[in-house]
Protein backbone atom coordinates (compact mmCIF):
# COMPACT_ATOMS: atom_id res chain seq x y z
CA UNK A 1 0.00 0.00 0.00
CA UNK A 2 1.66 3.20 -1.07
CA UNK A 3 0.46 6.16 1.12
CA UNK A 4 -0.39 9.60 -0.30
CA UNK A 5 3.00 11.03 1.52
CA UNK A 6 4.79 8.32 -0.41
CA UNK A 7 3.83 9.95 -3.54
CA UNK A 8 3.86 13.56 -3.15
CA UNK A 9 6.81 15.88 -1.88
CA UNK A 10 4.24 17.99 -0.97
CA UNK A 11 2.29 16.15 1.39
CA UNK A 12 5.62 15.04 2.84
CA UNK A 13 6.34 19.04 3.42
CA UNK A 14 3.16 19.65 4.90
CA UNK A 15 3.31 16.60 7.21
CA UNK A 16 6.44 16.87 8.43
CA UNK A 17 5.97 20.82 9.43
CA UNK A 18 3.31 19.53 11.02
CA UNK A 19 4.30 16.89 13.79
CA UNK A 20 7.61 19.45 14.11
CA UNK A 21 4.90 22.01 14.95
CA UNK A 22 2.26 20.19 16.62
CA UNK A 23 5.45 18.48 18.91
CA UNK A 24 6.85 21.70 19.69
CA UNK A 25 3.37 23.44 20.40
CA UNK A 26 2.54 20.58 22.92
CA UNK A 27 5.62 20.93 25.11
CA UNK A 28 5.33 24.59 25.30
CA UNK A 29 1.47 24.16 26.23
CA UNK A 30 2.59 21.58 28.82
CA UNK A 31 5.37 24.00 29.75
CA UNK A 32 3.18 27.09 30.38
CA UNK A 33 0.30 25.41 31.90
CA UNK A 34 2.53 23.95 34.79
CA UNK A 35 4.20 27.80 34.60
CA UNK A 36 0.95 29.36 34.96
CA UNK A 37 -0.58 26.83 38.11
CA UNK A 38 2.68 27.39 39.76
CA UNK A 39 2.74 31.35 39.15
CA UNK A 40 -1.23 31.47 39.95
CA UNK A 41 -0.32 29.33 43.22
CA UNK A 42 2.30 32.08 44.10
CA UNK A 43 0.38 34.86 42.99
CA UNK A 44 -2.61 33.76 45.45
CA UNK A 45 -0.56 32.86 48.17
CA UNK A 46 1.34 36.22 47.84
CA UNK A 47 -2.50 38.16 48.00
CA UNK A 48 -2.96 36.11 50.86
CA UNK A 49 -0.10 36.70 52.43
CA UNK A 50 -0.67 41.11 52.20
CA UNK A 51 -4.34 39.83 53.68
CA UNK A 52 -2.92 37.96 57.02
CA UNK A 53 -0.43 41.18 57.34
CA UNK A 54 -3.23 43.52 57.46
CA UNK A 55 -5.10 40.83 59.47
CA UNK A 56 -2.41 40.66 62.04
CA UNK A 57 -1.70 44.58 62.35
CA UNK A 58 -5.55 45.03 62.65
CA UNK A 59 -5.58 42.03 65.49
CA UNK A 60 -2.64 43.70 67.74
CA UNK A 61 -5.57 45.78 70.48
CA UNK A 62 -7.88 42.87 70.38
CA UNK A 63 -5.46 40.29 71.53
CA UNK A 64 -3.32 42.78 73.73
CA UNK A 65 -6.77 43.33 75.53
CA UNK A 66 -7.35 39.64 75.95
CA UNK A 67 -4.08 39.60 76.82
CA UNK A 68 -3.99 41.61 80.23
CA UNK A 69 -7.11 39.87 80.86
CA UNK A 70 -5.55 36.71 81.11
CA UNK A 71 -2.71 37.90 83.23
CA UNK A 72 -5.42 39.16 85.39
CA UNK A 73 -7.19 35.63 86.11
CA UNK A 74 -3.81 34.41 86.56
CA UNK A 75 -3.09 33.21 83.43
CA UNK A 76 -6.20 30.74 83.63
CA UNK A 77 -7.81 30.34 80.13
CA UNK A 78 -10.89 32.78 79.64
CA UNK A 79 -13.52 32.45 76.50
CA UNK A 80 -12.27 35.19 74.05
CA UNK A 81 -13.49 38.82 74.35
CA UNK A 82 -16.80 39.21 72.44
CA UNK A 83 -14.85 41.13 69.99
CA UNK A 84 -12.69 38.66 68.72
CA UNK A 85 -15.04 35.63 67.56
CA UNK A 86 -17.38 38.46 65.79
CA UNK A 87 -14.16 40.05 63.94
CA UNK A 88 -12.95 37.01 62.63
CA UNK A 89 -16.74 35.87 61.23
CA UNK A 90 -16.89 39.05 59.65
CA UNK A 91 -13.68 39.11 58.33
CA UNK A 92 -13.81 35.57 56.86
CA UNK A 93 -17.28 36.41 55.03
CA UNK A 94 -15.53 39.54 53.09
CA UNK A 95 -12.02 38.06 52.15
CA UNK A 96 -13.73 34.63 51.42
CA UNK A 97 -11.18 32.96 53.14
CA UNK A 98 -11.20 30.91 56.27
CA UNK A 99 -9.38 32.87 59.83
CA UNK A 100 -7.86 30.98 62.46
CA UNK A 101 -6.59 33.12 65.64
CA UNK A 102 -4.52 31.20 68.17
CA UNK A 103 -2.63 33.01 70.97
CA UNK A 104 1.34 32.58 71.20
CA UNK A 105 1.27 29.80 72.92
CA UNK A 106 -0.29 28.39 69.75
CA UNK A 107 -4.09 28.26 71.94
CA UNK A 108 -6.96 28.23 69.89
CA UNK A 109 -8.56 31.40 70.33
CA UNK A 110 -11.29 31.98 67.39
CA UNK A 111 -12.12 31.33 63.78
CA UNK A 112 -11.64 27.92 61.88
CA UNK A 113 -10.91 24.99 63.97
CA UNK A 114 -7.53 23.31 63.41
CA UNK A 115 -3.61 23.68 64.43
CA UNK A 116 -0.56 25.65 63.26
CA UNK A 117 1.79 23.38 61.86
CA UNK A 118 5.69 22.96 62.73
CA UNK A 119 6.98 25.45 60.36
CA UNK A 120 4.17 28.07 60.88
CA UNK A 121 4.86 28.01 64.92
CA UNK A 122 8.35 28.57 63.97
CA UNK A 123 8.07 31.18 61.72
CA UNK A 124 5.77 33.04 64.31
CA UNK A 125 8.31 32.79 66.93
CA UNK A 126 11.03 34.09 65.05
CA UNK A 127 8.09 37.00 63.81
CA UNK A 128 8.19 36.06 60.48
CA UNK A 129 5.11 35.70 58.04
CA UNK A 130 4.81 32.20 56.09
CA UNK A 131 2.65 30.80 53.18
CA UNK A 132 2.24 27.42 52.07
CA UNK A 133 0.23 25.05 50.04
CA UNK A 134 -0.97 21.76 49.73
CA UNK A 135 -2.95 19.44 47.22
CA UNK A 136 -6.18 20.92 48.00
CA UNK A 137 -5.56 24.95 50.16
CA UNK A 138 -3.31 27.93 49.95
CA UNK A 139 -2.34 29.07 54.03
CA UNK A 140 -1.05 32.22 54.78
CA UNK A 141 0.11 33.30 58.46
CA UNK A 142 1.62 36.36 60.49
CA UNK A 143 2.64 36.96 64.16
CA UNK A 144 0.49 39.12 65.89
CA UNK A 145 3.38 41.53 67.96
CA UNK A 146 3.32 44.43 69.68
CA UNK A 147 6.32 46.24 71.52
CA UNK A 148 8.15 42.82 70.47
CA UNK A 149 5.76 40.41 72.20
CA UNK A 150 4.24 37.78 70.14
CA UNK A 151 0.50 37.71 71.15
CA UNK A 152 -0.88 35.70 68.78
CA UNK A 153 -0.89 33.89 65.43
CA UNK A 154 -3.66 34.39 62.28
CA UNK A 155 -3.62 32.30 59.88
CA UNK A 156 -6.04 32.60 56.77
CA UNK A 157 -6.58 29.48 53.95
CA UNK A 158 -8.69 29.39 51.54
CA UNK A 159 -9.52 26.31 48.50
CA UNK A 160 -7.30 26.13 45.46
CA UNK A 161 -10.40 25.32 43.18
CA UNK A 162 -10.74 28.68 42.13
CA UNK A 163 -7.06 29.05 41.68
CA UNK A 164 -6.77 26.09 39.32
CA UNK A 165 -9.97 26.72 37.48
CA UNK A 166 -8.31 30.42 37.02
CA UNK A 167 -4.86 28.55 35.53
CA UNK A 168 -7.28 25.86 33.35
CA UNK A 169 -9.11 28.69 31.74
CA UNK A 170 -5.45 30.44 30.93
CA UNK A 171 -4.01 27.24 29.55
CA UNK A 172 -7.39 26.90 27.52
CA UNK A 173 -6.99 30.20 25.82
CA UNK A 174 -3.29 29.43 25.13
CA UNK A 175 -4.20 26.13 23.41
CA UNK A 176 -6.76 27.85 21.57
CA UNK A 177 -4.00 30.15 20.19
CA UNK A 178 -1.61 27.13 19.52
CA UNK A 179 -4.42 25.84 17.73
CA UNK A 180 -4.68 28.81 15.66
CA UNK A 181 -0.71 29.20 15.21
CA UNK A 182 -0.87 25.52 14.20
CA UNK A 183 -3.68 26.06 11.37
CA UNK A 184 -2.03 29.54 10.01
CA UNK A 185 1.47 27.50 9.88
CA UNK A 186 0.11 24.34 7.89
CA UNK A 187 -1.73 27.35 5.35
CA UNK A 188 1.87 28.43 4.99
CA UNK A 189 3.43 25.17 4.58
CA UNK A 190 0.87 24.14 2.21
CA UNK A 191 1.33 27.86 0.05
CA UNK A 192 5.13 27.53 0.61
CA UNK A 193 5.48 23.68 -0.48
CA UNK A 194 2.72 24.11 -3.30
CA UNK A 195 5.37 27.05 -4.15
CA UNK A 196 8.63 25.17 -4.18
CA UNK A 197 6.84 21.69 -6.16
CA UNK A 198 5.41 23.69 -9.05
CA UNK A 199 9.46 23.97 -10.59
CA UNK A 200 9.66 20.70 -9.89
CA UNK A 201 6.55 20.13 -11.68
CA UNK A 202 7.53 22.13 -14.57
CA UNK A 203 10.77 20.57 -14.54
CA UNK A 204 9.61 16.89 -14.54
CA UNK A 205 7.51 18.21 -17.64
CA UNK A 206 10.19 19.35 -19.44
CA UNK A 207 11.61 16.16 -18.67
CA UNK A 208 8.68 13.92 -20.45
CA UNK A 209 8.70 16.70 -22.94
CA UNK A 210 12.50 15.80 -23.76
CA UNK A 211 12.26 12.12 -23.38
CA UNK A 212 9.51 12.11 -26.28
CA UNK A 213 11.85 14.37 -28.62
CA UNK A 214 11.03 18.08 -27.79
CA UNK A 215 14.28 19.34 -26.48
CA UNK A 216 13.37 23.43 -27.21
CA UNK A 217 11.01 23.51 -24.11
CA UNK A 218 14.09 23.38 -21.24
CA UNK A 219 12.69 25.39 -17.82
CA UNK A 220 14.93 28.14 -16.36
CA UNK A 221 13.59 29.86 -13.13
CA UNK A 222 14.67 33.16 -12.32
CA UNK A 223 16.63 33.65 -8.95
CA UNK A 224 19.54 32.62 -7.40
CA UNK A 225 18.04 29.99 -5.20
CA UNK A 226 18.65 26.12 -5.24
CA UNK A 227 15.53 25.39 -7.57
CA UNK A 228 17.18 28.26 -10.19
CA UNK A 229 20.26 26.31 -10.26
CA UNK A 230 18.47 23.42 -10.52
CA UNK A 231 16.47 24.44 -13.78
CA UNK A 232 19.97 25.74 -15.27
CA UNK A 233 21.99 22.21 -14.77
CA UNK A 234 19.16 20.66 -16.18
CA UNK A 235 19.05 23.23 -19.29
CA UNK A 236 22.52 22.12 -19.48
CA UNK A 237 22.27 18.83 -19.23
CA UNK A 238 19.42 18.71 -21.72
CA UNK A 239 21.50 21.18 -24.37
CA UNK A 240 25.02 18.27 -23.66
CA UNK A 241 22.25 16.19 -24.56
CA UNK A 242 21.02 16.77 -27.74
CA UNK A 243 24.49 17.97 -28.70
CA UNK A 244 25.48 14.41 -27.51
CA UNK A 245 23.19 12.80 -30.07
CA UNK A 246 23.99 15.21 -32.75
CA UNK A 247 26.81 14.13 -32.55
CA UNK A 248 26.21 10.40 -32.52
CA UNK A 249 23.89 10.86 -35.21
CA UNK A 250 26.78 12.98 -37.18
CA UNK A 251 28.98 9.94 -36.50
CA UNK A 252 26.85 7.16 -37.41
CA UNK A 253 26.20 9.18 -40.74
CA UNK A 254 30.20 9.66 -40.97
CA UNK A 255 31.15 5.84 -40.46
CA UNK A 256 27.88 4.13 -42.59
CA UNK A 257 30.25 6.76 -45.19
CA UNK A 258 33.03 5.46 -44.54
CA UNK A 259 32.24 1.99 -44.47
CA UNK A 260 30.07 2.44 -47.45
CA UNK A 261 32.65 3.08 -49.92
CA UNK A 262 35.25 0.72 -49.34
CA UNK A 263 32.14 -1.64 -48.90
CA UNK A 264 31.24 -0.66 -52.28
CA UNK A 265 34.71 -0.95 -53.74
CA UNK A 266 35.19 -4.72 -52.16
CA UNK A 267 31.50 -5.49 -54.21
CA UNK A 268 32.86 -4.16 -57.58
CA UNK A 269 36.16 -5.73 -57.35
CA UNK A 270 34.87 -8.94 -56.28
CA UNK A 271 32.43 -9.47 -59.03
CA UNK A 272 35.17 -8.42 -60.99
CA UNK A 273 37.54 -11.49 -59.96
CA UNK A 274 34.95 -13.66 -60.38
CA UNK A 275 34.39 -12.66 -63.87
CA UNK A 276 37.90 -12.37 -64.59
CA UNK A 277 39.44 -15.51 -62.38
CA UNK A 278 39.64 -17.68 -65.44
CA UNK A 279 40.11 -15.44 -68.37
CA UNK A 280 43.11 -13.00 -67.11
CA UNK A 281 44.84 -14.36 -64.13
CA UNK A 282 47.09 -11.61 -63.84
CA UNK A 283 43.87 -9.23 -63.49
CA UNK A 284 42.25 -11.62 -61.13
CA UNK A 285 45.23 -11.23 -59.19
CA UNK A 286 45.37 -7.47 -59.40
CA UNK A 287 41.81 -7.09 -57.91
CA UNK A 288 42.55 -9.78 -55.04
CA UNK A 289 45.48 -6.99 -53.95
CA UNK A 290 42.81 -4.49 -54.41
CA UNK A 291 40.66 -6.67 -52.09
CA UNK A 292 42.96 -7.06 -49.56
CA UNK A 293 44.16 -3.20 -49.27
CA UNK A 294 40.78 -2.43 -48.64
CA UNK A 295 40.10 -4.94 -46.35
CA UNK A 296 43.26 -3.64 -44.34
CA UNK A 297 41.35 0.14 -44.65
CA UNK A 298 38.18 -1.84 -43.07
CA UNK A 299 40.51 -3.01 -40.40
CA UNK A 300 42.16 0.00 -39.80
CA UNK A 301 39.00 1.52 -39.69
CA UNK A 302 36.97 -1.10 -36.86
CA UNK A 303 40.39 -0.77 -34.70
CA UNK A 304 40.27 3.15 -34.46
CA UNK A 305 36.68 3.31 -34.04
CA UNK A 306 37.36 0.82 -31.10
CA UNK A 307 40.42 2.57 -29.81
CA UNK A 308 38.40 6.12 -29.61
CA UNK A 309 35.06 3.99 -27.73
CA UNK A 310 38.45 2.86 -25.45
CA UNK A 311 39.60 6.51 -24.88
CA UNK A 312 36.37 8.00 -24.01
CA UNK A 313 34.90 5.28 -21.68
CA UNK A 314 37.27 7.34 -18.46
CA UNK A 315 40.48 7.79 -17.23
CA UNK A 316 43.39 5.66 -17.97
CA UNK A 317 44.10 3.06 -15.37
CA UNK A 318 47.43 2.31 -16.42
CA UNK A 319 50.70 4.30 -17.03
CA UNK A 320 53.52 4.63 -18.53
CA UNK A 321 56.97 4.16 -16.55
CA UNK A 322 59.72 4.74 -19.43
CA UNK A 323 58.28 7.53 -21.35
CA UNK A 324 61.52 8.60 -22.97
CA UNK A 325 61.51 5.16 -24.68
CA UNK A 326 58.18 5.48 -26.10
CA UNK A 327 58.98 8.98 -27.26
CA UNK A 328 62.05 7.58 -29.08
CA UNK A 329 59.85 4.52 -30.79
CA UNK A 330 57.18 6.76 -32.26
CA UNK A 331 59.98 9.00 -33.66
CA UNK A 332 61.99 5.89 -34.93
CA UNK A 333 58.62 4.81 -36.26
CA UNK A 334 57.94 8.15 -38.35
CA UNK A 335 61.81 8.20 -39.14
CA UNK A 336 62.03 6.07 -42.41
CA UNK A 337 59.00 8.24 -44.05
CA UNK A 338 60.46 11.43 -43.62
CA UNK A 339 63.98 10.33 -45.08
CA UNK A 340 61.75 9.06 -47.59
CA UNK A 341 60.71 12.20 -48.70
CA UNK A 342 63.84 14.01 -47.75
CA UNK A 343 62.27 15.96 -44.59
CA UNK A 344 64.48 17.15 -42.04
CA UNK A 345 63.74 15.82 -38.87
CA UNK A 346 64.36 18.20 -35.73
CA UNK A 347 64.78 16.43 -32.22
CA UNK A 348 65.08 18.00 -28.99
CA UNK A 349 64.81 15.54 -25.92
CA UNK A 350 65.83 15.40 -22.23
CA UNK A 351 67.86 12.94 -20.35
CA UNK A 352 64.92 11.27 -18.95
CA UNK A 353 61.14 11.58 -18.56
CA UNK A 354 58.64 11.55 -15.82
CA UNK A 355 56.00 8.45 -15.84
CA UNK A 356 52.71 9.38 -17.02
CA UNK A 357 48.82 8.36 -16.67
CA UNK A 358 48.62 6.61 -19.69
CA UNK A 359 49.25 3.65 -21.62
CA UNK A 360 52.45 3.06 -23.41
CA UNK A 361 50.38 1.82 -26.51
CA UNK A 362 48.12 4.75 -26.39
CA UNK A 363 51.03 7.56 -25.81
CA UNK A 364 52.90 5.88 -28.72
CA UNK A 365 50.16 6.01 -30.96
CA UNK A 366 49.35 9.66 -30.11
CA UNK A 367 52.47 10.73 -31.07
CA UNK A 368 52.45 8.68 -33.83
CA UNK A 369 49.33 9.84 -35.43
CA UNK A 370 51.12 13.80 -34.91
CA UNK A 371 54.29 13.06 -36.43
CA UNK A 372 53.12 11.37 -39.92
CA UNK A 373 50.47 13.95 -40.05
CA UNK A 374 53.42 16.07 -39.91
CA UNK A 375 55.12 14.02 -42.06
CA UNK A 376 52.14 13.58 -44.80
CA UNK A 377 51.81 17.23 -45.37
CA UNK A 378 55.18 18.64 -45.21
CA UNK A 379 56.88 19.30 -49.19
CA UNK A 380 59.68 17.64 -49.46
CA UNK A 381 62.82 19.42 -48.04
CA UNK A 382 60.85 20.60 -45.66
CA UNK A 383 61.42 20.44 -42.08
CA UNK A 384 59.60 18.11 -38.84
CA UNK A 385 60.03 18.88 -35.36
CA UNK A 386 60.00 17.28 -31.76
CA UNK A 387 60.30 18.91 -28.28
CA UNK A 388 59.71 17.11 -25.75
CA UNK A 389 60.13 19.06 -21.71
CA UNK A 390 59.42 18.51 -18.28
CA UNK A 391 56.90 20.73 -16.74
CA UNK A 392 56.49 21.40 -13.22
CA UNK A 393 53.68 18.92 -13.08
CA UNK A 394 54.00 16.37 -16.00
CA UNK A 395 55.78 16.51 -19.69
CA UNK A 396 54.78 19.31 -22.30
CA UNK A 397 55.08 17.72 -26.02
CA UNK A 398 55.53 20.12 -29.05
CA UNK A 399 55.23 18.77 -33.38
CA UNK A 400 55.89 21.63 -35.59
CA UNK A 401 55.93 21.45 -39.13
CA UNK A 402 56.85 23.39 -42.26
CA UNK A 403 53.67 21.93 -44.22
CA UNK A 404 50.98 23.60 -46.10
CA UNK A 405 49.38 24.44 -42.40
CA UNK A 406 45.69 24.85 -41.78
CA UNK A 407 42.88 27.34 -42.62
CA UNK A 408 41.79 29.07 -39.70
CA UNK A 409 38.23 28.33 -40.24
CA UNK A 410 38.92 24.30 -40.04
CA UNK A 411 40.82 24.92 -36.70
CA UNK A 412 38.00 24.21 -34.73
CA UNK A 413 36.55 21.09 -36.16
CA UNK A 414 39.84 19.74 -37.00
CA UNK A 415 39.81 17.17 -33.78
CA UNK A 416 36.16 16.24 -34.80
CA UNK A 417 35.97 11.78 -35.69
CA UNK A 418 35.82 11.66 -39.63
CA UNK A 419 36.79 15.35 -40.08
CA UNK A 420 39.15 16.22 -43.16
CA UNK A 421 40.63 19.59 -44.58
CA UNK A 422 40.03 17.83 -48.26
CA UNK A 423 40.16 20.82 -49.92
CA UNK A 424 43.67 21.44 -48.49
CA UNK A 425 44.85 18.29 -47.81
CA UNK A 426 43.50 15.92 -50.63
CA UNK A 427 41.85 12.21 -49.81
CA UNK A 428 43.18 9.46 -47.59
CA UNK A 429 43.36 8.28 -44.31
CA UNK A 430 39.95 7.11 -41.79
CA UNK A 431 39.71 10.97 -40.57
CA UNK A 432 40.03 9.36 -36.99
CA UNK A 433 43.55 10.09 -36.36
CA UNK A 434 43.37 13.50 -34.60
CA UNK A 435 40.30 12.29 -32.84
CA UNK A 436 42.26 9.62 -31.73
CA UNK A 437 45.03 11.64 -30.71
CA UNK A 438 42.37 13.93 -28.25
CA UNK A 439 41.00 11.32 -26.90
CA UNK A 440 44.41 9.80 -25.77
CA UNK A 441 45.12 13.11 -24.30
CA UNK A 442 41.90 14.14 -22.43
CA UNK A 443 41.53 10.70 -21.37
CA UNK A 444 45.35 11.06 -19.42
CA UNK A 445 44.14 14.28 -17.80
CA UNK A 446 45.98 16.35 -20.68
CA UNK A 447 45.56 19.34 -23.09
CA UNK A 448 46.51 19.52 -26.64
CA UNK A 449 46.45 23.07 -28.48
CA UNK A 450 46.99 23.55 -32.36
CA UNK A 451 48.12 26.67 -34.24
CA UNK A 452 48.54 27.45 -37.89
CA UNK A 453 49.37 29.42 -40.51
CA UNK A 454 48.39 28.39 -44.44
CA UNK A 455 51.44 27.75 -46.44
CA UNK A 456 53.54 28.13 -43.07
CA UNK A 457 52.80 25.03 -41.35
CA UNK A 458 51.71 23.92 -37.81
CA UNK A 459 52.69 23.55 -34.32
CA UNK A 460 50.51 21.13 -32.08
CA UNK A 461 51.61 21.44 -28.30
CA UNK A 462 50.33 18.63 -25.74
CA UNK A 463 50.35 18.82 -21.98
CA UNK A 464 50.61 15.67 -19.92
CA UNK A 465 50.41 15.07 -16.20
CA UNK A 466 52.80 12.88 -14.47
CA UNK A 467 51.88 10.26 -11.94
């Protein structure tokens, strides 16, 4: 069973805001309804504290009368004067609370029946005042003195019903406003979320839009935010997209080319020696060379195509320990051809080389496929170059030629798989070699850079990082 949060960001939003919320909001009420019974408790038992100081101060002639007349009888215990019992009725039925007057020997003198307890005799000998509470009353009491004798004790209580209805009908009201915090937040939560999916509506529509072939519909927000950059990387990623299969289109167009024509040529020529097998041997045997040169052009063909999948799978995970050597075999490789054709051949290298991130095959072949390009279009008496230099963080690679150079226009596309300058450089070749020779680079963490001047010749320059 898939719940609605399961299937909408939204809802998750929403929900999640709201246990945070409704958490929070419940301690707090908790909180402040314990804060407000204890601060109503203190706040009551404060009042009635002020009331048993007045009470006391207002007691000091009654119970200095009763006093002397005590001391009179020789201390034997006499019924209160009148006064007394009818002051503490009277005062009980206006402050609503409930008066007990003992003298300071802690005798019962008038008012509510019952005791001072330990602490409140204490207190009164020591003249202090003292409230307290328990479960169910609030007690307040004061020393009755005068000209620092203690006559007497009043102590006034009254029910904490009222007290805690007072603190329920607070901690109602402040639930009532949680409540209404908590349904004003979720109304935000809901605009806010509803707010932040509706890019990532649009986005996931754009998304469908692209899958089914519409890739000139991309989204881009305004704003900085995260959902901004989010719309831009996936502009990007849908423009590196479609440029992607451009360009796999442009190269499956390129190689059914390629393959086409010697295709076509290996069709011709083998009708043609089966026609001509038994009639003119010597023919037959001129198209069976035929045959197998294009065949080799097929191969060539298959093995660079693999090579350059190879390159651009990722990073090289092997290297290349004696790099000097290699450097020497590709130029002993290119060597014979140039002599050939009477070039000059240029060679500038260190005493040693730093290992690099890439293959030995792969870093021969590179440099291979620079020098006979070099080699291929450089008149004879011309001149071929090789520098090769440590850097401060790998090797740095320069082929220079005297050749017949490069249009700037072609500069750009001139690394491009099945790319050729024919109108400059004539037919030949598979038109992977440079491609190759990129891939081998970027795929070894490296730059290559190319600069030329028609009828001047060209200079290619490749970085390398060392291990």
């Amino acid at each position: 069973m898939i719940w609605p949060w399961q299937r909408s960001i939204q809802a998750r939003i929403v929900l999640i805001l709201a246990g945070l919320l409704s958490g929070v909001l419940l301690l707090v009420n908790l909180e402040m309804a314990r804060y407000l019974s204890q601060s109503q408790l203190e706040e009551s038992a404060n009042h009635l504290q002020i009331q048993t100081l007045l009470a006391a101060r207002s007691l000091q002639d009654p119970l200095s009368e009763y006093g002397r007349e005590l001391e009179d009888d020789d201390h034997d215990r006499q019924d209160p004067a009148p006064l007394l019992p009818d002051w503490t009725a009277r005062y009980a039925q206006e402050s609503g609370t409930r008066v007990l007057i003992v003298n300071g020997r802690g005798d019962y003198l008038a008012g509510d029946k019952g005791d001072l307890d330990l602490a409140e005799r204490v207190a009164a000998e020591k003249g202090q005042p003292l409230h307290r509470w328990t479960h169910d009353s609030i007690y307040a009491s004061a020393p009755v003195i005068r000209h620092e004798r203690l006559l007497g004790v009043v102590r006034l209580s009254l029910g904490r019903g009222p007290v805690s209805a007072r603190s329920f009908r607070l901690s109602l009201r402040l639930a009532a406003a949680s409540l209404l915090a908590l349904g004003l937040a979720m109304l935000a939560a809901t605009w806010l979320s509803r707010r932040m999916v509706a890019p990532l509506k649009e986005l996931e529509s754009s998304a469908r839009k692209a899958a089914q072939g519409h890739w000139d519909d991309p989204v881009e927000l305004p704003g900085q935010d995260e959902l901004a950059s989010l719309s831009r990387a996936f502009a990007g990623m849908l423009s590196e997209l479609r440029a992607m299969l451009d360009r796999q289109r442009l190269f499956i167009g390129s190689a059914s080319h390629e393959l086409r024509t010697p295709l076509t040529r290996i069709k011709l020529r083998s009708e043609a020696l089966a026609s001509a097998c038994r009639e003119d041997p010597q023919r037959a045997e001129k198209f069976a060379r035929e045959l197998d040169s294009e065949v080799d052009g097929l191969i060539t063909l298959a093995n660079s195509l693999l090579d350059l999948a190879r390159l651009e799978e990722g990073p090289e995970s092997t290297m290349t320990a004696d790099t000097l050597a290699v450097v020497r075999a590709a130029l002993d490789s290119c060597r014979v051809s140039a002599e050939d054709k009477g070039l000059t051949l240029q060679v500038e290298l260190p005493e040693s080389l730093p290992p690099l991130r890439l293959a030995p095959l792969n870093l021969q072949s590179l440099l291979e496929n620079l020098l006979n390009n070099a080699v291929k279009y450089t008149p004879a008496g011309g001149k071929v170059g090789l520098l090769a230099e440590r850097t401060q963080g790998g090797i740095r690679v320069q082929v220079e030629d005297t050749g017949i150079g490069i249009e700037p226009h072609h500069l750009a596309r001139i690394f491009e798989r099945f790319y050729r300058v024919d109108s400059a450089r004539g037919k030949g070749g598979t038109g992977l070699g440079l491609a190759l020779v990129k891939a081998a680079v970027e795929s070894a963490g490296g730059t290559i850079k190319v600069s030329s001047q028609p009828g001047q010749g060209s200079r290619f320059t490749v970085e390398l990082p060392g291990c």
